[in-house]
PDB file of N, CA and C in Angstrom:
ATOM      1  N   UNK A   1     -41.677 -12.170   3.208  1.00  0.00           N
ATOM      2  CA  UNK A   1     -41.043 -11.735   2.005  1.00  0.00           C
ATOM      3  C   UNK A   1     -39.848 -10.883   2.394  1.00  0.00           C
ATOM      4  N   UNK A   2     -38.837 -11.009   1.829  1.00  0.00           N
ATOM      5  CA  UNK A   2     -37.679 -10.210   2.075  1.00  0.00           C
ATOM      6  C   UNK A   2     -37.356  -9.484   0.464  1.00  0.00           C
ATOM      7  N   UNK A   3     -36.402  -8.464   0.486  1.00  0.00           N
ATOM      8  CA  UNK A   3     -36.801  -7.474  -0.673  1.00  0.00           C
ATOM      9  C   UNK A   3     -35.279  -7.339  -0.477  1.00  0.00           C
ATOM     10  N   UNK A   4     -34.677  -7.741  -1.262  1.00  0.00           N
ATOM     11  CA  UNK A   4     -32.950  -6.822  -1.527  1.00  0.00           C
ATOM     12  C   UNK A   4     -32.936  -6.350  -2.824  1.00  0.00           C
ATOM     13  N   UNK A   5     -31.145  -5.662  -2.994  1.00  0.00           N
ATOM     14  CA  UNK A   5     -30.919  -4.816  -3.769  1.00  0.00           C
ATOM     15  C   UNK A   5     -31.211  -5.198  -4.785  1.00  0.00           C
ATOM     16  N   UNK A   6     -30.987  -6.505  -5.228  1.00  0.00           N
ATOM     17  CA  UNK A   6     -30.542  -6.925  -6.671  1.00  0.00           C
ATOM     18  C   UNK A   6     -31.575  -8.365  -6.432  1.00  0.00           C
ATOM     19  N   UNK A   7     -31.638  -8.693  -8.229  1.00  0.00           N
ATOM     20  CA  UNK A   7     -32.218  -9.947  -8.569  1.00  0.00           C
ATOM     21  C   UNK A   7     -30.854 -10.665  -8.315  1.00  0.00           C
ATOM     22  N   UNK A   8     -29.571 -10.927  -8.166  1.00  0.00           N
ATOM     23  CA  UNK A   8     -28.385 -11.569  -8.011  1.00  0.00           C
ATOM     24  C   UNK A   8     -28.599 -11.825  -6.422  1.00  0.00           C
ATOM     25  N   UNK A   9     -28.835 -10.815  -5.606  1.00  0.00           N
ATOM     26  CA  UNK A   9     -28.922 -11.167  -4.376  1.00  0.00           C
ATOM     27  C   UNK A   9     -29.847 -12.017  -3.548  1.00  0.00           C
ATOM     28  N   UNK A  10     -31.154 -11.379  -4.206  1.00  0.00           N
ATOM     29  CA  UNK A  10     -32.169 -12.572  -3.805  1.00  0.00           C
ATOM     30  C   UNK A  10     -31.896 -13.917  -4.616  1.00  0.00           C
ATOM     31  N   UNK A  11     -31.411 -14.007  -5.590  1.00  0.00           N
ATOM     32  CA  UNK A  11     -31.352 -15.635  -5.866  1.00  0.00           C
ATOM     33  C   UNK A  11     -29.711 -16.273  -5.095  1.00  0.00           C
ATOM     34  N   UNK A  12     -29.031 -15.865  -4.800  1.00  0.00           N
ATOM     35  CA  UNK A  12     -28.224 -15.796  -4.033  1.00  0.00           C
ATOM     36  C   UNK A  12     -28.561 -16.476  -2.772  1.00  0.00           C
ATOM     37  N   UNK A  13     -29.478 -15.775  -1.776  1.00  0.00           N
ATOM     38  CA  UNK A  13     -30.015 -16.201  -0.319  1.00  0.00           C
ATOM     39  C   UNK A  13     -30.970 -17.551  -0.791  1.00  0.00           C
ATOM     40  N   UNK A  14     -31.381 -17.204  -2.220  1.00  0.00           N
ATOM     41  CA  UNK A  14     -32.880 -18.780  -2.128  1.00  0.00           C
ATOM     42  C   UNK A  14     -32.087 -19.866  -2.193  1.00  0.00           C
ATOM     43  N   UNK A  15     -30.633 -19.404  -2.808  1.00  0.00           N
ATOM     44  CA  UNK A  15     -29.702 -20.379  -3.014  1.00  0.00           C
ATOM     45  C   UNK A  15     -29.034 -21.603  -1.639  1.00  0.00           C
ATOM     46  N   UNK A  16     -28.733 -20.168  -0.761  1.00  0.00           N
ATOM     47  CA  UNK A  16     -28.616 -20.167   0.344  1.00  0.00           C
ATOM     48  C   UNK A  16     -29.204 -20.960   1.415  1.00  0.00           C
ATOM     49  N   UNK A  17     -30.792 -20.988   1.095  1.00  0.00           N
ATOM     50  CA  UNK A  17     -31.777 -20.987   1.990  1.00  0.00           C
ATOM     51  C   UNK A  17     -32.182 -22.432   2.513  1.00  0.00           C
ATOM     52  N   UNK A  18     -32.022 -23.021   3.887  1.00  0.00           N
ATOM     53  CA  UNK A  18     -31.909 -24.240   4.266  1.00  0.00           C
ATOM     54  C   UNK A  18     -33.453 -24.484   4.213  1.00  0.00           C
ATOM     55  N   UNK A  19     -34.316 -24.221   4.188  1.00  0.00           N
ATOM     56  CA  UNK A  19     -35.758 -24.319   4.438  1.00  0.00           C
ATOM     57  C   UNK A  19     -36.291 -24.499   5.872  1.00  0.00           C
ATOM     58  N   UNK A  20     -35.536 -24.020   6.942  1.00  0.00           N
ATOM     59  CA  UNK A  20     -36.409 -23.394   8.157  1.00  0.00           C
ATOM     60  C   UNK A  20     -36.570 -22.144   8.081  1.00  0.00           C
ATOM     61  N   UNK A  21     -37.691 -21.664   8.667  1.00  0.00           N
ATOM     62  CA  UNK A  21     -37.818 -20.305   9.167  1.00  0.00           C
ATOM     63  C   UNK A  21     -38.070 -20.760  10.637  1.00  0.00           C
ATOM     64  N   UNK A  22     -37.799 -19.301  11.265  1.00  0.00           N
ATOM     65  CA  UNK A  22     -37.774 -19.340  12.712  1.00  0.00           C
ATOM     66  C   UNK A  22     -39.122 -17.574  12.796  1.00  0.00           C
ATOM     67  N   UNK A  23     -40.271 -18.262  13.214  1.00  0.00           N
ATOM     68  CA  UNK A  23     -41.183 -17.124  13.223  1.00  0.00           C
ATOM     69  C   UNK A  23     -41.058 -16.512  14.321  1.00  0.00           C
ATOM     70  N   UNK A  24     -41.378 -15.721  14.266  1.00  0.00           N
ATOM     71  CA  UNK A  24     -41.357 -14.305  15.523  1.00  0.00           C
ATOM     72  C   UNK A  24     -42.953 -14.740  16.580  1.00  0.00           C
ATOM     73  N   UNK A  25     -42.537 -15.040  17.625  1.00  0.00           N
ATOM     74  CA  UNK A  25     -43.267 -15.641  18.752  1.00  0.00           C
ATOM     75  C   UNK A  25     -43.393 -14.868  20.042  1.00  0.00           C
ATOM     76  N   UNK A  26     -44.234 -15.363  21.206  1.00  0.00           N
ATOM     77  CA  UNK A  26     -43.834 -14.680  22.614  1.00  0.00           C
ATOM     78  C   UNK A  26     -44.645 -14.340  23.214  1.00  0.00           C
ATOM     79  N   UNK A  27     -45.326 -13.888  24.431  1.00  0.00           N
ATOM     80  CA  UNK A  27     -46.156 -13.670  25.249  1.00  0.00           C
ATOM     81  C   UNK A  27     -47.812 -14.479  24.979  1.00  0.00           C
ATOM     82  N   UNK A  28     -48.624 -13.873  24.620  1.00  0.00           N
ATOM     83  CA  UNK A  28     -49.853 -15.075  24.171  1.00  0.00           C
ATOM     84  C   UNK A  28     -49.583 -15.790  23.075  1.00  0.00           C
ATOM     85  N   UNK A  29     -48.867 -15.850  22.227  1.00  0.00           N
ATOM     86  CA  UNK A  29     -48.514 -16.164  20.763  1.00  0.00           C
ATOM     87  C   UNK A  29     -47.399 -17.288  20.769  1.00  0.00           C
ATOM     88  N   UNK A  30     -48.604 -18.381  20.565  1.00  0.00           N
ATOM     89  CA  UNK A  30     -47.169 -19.982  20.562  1.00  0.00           C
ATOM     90  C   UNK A  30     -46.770 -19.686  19.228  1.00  0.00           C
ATOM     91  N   UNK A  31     -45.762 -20.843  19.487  1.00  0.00           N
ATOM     92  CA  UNK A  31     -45.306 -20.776  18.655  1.00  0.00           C
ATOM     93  C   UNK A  31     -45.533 -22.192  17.205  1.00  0.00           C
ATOM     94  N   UNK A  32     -44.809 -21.378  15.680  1.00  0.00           N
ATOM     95  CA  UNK A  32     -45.766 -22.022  14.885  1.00  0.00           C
ATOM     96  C   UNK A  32     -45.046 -22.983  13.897  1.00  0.00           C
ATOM     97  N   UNK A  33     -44.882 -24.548  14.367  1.00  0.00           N
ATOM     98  CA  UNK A  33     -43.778 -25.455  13.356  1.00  0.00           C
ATOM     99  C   UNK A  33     -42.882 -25.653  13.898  1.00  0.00           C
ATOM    100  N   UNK A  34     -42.329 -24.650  15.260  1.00  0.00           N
ATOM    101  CA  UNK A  34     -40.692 -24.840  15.353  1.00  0.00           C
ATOM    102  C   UNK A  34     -41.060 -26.413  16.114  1.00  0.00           C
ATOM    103  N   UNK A  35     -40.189 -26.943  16.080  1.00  0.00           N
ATOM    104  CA  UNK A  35     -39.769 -28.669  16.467  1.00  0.00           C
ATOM    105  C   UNK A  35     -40.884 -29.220  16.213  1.00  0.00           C
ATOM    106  N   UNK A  36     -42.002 -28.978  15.249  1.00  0.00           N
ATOM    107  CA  UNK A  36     -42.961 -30.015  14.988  1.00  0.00           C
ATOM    108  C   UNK A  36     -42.443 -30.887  13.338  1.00  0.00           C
ATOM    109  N   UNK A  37     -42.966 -31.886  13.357  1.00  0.00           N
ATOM    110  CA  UNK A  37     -42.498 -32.485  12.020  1.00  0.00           C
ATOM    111  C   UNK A  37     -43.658 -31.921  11.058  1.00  0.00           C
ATOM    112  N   UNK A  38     -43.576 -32.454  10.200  1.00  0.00           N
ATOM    113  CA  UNK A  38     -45.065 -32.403   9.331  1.00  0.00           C
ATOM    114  C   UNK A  38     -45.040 -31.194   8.491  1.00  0.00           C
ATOM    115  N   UNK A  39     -44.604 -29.678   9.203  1.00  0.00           N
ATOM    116  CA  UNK A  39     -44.519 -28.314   8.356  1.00  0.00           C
ATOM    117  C   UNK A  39     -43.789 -28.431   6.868  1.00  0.00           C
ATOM    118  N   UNK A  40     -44.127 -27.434   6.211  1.00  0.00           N
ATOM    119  CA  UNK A  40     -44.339 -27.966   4.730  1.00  0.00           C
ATOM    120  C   UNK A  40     -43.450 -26.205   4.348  1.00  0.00           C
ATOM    121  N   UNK A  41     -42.547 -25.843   3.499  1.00  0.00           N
ATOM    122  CA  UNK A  41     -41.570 -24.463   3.684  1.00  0.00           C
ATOM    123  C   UNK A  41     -41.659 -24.570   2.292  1.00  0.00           C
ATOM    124  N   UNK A  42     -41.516 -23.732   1.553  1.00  0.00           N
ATOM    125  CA  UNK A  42     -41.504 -23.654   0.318  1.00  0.00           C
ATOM    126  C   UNK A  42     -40.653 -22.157   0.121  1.00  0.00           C
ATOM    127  N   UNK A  43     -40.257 -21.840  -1.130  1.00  0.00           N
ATOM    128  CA  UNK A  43     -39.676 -20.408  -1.393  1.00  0.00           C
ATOM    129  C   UNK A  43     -39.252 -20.014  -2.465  1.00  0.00           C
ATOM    130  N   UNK A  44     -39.440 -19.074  -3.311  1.00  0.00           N
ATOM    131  CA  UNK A  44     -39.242 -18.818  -4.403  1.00  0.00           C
ATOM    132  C   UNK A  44     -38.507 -17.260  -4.675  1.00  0.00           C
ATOM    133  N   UNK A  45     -37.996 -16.721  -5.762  1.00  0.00           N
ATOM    134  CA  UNK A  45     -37.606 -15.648  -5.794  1.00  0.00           C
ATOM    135  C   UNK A  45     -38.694 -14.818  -7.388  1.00  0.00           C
ATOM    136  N   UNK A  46     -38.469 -13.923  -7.131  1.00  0.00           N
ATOM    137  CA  UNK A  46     -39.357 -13.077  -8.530  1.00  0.00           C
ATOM    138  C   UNK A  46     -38.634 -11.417  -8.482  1.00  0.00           C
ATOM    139  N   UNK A  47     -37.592 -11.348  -9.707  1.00  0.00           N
ATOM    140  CA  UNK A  47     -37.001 -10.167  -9.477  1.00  0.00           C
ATOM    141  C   UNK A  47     -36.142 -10.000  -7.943  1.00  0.00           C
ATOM    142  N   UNK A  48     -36.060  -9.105  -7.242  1.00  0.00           N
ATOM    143  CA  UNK A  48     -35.194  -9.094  -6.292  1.00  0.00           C
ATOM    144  C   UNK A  48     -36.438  -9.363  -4.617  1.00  0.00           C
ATOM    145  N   UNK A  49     -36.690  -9.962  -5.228  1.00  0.00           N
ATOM    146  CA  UNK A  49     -38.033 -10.603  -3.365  1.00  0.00           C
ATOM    147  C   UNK A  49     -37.604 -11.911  -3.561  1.00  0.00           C
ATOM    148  N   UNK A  50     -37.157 -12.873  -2.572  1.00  0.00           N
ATOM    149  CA  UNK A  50     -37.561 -13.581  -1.631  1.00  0.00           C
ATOM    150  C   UNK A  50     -38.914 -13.674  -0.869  1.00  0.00           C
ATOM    151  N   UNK A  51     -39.560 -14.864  -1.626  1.00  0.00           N
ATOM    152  CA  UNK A  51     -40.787 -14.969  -0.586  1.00  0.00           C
ATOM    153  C   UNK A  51     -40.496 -16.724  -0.024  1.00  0.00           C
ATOM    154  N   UNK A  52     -41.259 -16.572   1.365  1.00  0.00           N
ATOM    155  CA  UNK A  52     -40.968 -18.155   1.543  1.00  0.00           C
ATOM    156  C   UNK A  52     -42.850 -18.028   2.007  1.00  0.00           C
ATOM    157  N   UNK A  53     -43.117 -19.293   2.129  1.00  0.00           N
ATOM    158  CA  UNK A  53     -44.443 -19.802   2.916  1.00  0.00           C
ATOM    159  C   UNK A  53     -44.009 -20.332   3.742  1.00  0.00           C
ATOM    160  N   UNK A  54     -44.856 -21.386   4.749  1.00  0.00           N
ATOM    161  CA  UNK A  54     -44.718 -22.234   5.491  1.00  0.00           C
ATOM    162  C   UNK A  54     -45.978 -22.451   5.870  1.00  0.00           C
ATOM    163  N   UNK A  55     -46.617 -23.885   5.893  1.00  0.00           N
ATOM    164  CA  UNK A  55     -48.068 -24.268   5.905  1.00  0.00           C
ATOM    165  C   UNK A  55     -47.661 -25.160   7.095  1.00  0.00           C
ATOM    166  N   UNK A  56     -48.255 -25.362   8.474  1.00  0.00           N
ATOM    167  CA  UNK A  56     -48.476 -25.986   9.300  1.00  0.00           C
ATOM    168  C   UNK A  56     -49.765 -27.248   9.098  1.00  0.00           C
ATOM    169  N   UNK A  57     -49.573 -27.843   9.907  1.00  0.00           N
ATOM    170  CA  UNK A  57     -50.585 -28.749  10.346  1.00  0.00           C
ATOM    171  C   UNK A  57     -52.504 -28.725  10.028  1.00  0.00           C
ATOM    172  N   UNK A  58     -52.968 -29.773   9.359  1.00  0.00           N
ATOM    173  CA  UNK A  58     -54.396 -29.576   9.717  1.00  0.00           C
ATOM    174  C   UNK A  58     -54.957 -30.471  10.287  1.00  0.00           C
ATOM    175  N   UNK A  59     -54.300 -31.541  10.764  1.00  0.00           N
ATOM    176  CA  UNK A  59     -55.228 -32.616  11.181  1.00  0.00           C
ATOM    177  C   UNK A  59     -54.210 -33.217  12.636  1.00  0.00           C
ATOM    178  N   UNK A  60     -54.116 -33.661  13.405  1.00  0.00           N
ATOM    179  CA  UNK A  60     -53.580 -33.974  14.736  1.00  0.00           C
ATOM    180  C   UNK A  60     -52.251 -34.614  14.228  1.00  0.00           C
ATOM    181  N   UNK A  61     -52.240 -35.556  13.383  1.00  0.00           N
ATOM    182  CA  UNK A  61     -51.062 -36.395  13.206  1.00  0.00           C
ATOM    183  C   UNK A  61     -49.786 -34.959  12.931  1.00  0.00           C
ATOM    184  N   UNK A  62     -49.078 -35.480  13.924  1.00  0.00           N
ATOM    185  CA  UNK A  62     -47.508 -34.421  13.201  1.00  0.00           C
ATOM    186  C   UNK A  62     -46.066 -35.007  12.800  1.00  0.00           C
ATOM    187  N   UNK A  63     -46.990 -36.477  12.388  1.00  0.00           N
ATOM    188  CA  UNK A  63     -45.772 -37.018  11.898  1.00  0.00           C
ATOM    189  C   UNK A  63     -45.543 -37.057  10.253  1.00  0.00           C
ATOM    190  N   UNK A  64     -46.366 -36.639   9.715  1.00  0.00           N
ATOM    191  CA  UNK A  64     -46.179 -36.354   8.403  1.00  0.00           C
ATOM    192  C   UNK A  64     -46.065 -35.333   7.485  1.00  0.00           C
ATOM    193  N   UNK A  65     -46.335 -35.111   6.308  1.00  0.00           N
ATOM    194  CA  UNK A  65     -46.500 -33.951   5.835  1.00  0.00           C
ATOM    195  C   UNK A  65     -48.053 -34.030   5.224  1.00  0.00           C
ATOM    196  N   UNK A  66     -49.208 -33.293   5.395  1.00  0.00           N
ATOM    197  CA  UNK A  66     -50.460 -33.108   5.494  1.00  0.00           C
ATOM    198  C   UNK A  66     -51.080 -32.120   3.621  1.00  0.00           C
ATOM    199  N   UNK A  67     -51.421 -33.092   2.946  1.00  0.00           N
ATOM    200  CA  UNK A  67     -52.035 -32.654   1.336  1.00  0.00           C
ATOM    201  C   UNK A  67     -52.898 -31.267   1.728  1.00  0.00           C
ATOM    202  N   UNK A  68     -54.008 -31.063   2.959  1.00  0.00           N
ATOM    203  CA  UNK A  68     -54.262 -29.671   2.738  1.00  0.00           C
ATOM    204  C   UNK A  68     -53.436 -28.643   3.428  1.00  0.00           C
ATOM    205  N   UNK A  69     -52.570 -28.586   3.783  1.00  0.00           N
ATOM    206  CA  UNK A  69     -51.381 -27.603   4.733  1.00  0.00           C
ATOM    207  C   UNK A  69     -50.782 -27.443   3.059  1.00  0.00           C
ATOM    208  N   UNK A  70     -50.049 -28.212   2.565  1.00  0.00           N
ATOM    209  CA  UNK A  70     -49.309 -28.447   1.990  1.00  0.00           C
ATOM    210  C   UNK A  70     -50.202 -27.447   0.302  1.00  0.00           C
ATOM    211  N   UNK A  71     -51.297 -28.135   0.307  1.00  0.00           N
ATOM    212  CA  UNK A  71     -52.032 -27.077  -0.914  1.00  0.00           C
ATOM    213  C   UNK A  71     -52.247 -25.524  -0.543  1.00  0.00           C
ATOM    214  N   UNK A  72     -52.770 -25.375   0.865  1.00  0.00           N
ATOM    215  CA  UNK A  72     -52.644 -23.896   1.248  1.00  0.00           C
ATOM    216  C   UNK A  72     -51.516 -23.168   0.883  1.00  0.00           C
ATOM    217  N   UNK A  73     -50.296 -23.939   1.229  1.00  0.00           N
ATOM    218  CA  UNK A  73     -48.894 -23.012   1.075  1.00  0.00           C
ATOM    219  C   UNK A  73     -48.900 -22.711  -0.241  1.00  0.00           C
ATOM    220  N   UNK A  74     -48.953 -23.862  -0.993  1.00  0.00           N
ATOM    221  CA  UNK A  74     -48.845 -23.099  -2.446  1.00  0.00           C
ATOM    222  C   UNK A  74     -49.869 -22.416  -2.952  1.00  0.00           C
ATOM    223  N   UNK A  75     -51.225 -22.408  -2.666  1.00  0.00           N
ATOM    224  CA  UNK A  75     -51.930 -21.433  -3.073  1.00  0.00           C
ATOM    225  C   UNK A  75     -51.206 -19.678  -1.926  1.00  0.00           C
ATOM    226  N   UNK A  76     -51.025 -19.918  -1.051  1.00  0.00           N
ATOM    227  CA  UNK A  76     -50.024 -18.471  -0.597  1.00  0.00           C
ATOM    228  C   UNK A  76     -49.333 -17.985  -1.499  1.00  0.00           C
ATOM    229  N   UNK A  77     -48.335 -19.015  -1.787  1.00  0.00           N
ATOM    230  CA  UNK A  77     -47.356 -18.816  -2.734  1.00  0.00           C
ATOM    231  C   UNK A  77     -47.671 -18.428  -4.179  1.00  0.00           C
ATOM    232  N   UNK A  78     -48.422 -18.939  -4.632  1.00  0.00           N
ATOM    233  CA  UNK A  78     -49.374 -18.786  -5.673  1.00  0.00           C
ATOM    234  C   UNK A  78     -49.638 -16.962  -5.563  1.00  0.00           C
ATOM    235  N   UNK A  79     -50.489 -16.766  -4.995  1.00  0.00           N
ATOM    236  CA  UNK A  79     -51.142 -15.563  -4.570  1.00  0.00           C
ATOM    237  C   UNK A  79     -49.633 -14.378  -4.643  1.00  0.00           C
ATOM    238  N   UNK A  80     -48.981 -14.297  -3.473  1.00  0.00           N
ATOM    239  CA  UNK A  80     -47.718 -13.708  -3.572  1.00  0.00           C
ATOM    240  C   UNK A  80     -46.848 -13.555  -4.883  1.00  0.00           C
ATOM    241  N   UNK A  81     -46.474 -14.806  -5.379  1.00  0.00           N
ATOM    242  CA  UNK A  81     -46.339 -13.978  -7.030  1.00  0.00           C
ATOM    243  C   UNK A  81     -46.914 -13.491  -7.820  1.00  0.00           C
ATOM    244  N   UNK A  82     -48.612 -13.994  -8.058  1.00  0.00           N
ATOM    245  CA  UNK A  82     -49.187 -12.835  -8.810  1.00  0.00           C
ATOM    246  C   UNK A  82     -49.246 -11.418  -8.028  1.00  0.00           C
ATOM    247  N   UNK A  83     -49.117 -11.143  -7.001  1.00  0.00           N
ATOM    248  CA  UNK A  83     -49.033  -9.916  -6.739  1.00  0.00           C
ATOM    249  C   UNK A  83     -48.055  -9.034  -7.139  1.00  0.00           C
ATOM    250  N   UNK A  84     -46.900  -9.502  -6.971  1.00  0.00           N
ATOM    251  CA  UNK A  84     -45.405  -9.393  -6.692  1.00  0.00           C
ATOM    252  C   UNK A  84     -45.150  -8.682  -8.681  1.00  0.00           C
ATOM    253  N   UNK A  85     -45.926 -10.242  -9.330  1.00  0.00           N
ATOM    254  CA  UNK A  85     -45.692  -9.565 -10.477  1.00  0.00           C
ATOM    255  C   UNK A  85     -46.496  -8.329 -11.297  1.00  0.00           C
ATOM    256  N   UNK A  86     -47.573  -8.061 -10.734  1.00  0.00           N
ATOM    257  CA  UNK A  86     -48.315  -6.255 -10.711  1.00  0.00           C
ATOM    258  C   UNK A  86     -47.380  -5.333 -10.607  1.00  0.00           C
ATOM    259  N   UNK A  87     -46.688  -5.747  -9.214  1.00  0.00           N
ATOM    260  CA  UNK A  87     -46.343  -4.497  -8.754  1.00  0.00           C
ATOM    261  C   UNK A  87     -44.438  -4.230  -9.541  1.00  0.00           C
ATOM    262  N   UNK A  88     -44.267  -5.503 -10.162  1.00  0.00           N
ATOM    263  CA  UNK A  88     -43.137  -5.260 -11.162  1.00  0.00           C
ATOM    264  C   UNK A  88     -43.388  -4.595 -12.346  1.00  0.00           C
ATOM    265  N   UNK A  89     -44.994  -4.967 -12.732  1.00  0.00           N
ATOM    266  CA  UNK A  89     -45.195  -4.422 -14.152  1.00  0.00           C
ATOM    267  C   UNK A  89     -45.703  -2.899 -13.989  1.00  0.00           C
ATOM    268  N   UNK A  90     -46.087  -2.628 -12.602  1.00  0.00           N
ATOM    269  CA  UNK A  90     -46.185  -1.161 -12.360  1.00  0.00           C
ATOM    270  C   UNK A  90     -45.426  -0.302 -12.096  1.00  0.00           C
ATOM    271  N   UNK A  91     -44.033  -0.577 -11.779  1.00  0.00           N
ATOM    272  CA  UNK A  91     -42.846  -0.011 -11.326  1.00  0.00           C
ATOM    273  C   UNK A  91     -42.209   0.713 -12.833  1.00  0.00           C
TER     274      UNK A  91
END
């Protein structure tokens, strides 16, 4: 999730937004999607957040895009805006 100044700015970057992420990796920690096919990116804005998902792989094939990877992300995504919108209606 990324958090800027303005609701103009975050819809701005979703605007922006090519649909890779590049995750933070390195020492025991492979890495997760980069050059695999199949990963599934999604992203939405709510007020001034940027949230993205990204659901990897569940089954060996990585040549496609995979129905339970693909339902996880949006239940993430799912989850993340109802939160997102609490903490707007509590502000």
């Amino acid at each position: 999730m990324v958090v800027f100044h303005s609701k103009a700015d975050a819809q701005a970057a979703a605007s922006a937004f090519t649909g890779k992420v590049t995750p933070l990796y390195g020492g025991n920690v492979d890495s997760f999607c980069v050059g695999k096919a199949g990963c599934q990116v999604t992203h939405a804005v709510s007020d001034r957040f940027l949230y993205v998902s990204e659901s990897g792989l569940t089954g060996a094939s990585a040549s496609k895009p995979d129905a339970l990877s693909g339902a996880a992300g949006h239940a993430a995504e799912s989850y993340v805006l109802s939160s997102l919108l609490k903490i707007e209606q509590n502000s």
